[in-house]
Protein backbone atom coordinates (compact mmCIF):
# COMPACT_ATOMS: atom_id res chain seq x y z
CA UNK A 1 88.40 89.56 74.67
CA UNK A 2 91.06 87.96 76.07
CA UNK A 3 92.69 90.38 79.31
CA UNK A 4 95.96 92.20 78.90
CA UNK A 5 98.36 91.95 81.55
CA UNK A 6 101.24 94.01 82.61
CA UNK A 7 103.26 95.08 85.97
CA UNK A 8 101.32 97.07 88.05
CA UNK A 9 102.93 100.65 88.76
CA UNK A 10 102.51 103.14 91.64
CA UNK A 11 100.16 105.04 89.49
CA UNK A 12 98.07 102.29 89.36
CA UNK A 13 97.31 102.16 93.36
CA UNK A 14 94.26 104.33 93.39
CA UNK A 15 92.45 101.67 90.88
CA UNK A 16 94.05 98.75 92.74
CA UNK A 17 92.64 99.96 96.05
CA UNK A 18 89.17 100.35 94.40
CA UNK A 19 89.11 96.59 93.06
CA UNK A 20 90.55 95.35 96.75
CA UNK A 21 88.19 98.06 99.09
CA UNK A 22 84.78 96.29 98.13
CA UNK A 23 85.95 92.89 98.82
CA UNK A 24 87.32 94.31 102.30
CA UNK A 25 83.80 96.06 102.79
CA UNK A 26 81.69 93.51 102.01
CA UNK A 27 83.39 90.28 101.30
CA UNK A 28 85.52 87.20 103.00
CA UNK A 29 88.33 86.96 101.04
CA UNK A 30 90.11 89.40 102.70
CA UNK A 31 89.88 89.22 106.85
CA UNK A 32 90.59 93.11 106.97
CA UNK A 33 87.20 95.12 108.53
CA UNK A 34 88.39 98.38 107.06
CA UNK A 35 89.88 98.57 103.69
CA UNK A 36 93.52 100.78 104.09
CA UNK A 37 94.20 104.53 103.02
CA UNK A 38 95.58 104.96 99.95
CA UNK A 39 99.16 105.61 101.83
CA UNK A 40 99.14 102.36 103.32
CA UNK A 41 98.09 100.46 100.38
CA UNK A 42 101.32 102.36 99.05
CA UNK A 43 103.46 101.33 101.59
CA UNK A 44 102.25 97.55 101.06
CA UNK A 45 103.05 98.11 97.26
CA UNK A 46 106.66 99.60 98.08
CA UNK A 47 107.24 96.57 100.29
CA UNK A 48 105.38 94.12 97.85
CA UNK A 49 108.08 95.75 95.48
CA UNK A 50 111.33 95.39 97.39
CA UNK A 51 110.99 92.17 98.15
CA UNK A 52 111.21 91.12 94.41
CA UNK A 53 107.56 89.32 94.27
CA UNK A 54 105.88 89.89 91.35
CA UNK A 55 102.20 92.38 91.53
CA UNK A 56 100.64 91.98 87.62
CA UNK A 57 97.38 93.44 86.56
CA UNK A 58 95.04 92.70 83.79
CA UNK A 59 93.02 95.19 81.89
CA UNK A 60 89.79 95.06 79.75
CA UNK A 61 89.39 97.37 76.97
CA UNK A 62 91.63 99.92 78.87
CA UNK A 63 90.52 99.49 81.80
CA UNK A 64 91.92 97.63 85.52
CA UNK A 65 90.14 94.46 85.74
CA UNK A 66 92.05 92.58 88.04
CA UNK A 67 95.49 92.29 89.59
CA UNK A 68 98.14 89.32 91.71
CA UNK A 69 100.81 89.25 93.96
CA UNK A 70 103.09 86.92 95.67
CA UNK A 71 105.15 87.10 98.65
CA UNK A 72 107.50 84.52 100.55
CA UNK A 73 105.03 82.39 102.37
CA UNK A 74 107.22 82.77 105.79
CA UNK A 75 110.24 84.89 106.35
CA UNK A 76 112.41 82.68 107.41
CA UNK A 77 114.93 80.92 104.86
CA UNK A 78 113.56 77.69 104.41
CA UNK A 79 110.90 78.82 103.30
CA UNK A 80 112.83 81.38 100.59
CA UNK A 81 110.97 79.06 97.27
CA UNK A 82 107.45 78.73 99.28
CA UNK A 83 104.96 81.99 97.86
CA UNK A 84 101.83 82.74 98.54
CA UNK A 85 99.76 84.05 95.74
CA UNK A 86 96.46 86.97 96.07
CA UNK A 87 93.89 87.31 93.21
CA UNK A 88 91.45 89.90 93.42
CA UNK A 89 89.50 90.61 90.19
CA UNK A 90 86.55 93.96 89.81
CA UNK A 91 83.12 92.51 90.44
CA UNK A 92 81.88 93.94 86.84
CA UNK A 93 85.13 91.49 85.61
CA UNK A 94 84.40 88.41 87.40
CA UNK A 95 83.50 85.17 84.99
CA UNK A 96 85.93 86.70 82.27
CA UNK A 97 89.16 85.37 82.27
CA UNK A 98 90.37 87.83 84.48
CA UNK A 99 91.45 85.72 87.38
CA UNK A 100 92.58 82.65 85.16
CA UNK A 101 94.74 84.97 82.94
CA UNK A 102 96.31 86.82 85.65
CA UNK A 103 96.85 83.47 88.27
CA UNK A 104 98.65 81.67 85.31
CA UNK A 105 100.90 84.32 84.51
CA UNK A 106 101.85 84.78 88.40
CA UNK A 107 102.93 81.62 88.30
CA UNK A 108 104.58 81.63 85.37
CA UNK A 109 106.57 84.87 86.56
CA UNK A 110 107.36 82.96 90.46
CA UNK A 111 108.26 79.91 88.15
CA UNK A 112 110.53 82.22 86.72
CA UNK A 113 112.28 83.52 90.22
CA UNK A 114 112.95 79.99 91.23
CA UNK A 115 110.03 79.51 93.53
CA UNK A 116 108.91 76.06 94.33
CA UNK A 117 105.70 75.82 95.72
CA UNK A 118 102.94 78.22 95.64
CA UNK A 119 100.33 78.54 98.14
CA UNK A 120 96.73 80.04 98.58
CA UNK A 121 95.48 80.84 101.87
CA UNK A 122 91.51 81.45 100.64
CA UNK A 123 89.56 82.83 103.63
CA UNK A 124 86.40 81.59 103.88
CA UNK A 125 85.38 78.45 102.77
CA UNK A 126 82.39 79.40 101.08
CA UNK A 127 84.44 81.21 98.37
CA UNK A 128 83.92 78.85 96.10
CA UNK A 129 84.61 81.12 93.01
CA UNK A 130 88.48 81.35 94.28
CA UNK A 131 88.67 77.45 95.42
CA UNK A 132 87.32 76.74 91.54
CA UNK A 133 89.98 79.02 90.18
CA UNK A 134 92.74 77.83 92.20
CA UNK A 135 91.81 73.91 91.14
CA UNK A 136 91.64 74.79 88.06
CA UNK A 137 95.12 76.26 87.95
CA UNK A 138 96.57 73.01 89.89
CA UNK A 139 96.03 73.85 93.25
CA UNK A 140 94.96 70.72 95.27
CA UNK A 141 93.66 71.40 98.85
CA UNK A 142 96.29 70.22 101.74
CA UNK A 143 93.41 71.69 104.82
CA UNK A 144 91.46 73.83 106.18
CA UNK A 145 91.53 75.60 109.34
CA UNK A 146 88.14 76.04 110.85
CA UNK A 147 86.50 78.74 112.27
CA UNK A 148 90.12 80.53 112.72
CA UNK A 149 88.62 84.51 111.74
CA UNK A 150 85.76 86.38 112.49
CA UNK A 151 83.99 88.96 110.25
CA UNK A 152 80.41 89.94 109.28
CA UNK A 153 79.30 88.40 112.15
CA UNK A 154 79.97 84.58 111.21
CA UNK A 155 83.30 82.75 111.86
CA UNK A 156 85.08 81.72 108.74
CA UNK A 157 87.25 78.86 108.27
CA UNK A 158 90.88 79.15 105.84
CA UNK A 159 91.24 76.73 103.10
CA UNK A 160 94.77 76.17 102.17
CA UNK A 161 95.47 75.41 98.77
CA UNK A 162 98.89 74.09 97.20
CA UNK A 163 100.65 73.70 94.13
CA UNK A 164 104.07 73.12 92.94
CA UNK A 165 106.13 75.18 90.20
CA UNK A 166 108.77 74.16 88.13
CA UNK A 167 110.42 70.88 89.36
CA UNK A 168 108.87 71.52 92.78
CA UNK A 169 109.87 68.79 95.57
CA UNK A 170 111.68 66.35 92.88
CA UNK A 171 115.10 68.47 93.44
CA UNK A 172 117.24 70.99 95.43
CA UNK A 173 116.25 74.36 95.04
CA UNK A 174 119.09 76.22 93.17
CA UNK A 175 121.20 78.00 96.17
CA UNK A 176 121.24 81.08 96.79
CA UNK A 177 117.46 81.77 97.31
CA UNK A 178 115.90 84.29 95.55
């Protein structure tokens, strides 16, 4: 069954939370020790929403699965087509599509916006799973910074993947910026 995707609403924050917590808890991909209240996961989706980045989610027979993001990569204008991209999928989701679905339609939607270049900053370089996924979508690898965070007791090093969107480099960006 192939995952159905859709914006992700406000009423939707209390299942988002519970998909990102875990990973927070007891995973790598996020460098946060404590996952956030629900109120400040809001206030990151208000801001996520202002900004005019895309946040999708993908459900599995009715249920949240999975969601994406994307933000400017910096916030200063030169970097207005440059996004960074997050995929966090459910652990009972993983190996179905989830992450695939909703990382091609993120870029499809950034595409969209006029963004350029799209980059993942993957903590830890043992997440294979999200290195795999990213490849597999067209990221290549431009570096890693080692040992640059600390959690569960180990330093972790940042692998920083890269892919362009739409005509990427070969042209001006249209003016304004998005």
């Amino acid at each position: 069954m192939q995952p159905v995707l859709r914006p992700a609403r406000s009423e939707d924050l209390a299942d988002l939370l519970a998909i990102y917590a875990p990973e927070v808890r007891r995973g790598t991909a996020s460098w946060e020790w404590e996952p956030p209240e629900l109120e400040e996961w809001g206030r990151r989706f208000a801001a996520q929403q202002a900004s005019g980045g895309p946040w999708l989610l993908a459900e599995l027979n009715g249920r949240i699965a999975g969601y994406a993001h994307a933000s400017r990569y910096r916030p200063r204008i030169g970097y207005a087509w440059c996004v960074e991209d997050s995929v966090y999928v459910a652990e009972g989701a993983r190996g179905r599509g989830v992450g695939r679905a909703l990382l091609a339609a993120l870029i499809a939607a950034c595409t969209e916006r006029g963004a350029r270049q799209m980059v993942a900053v993957i903590g830890d370089s043992a997440n294979t799973a999200s290195i795999a996924l990213h490849r597999a979508s067209g990221f290549h690898e431009v570096g890693r910074l080692a040992s640059i965070g600390f959690k569960a007791g180990r330093w972790l090093d940042s692998v920083l993947m890269q892919r362009a969107l739409g005509a990427g480099a070969s042209s001006p960006p249209a003016l304004p910026p998005p």
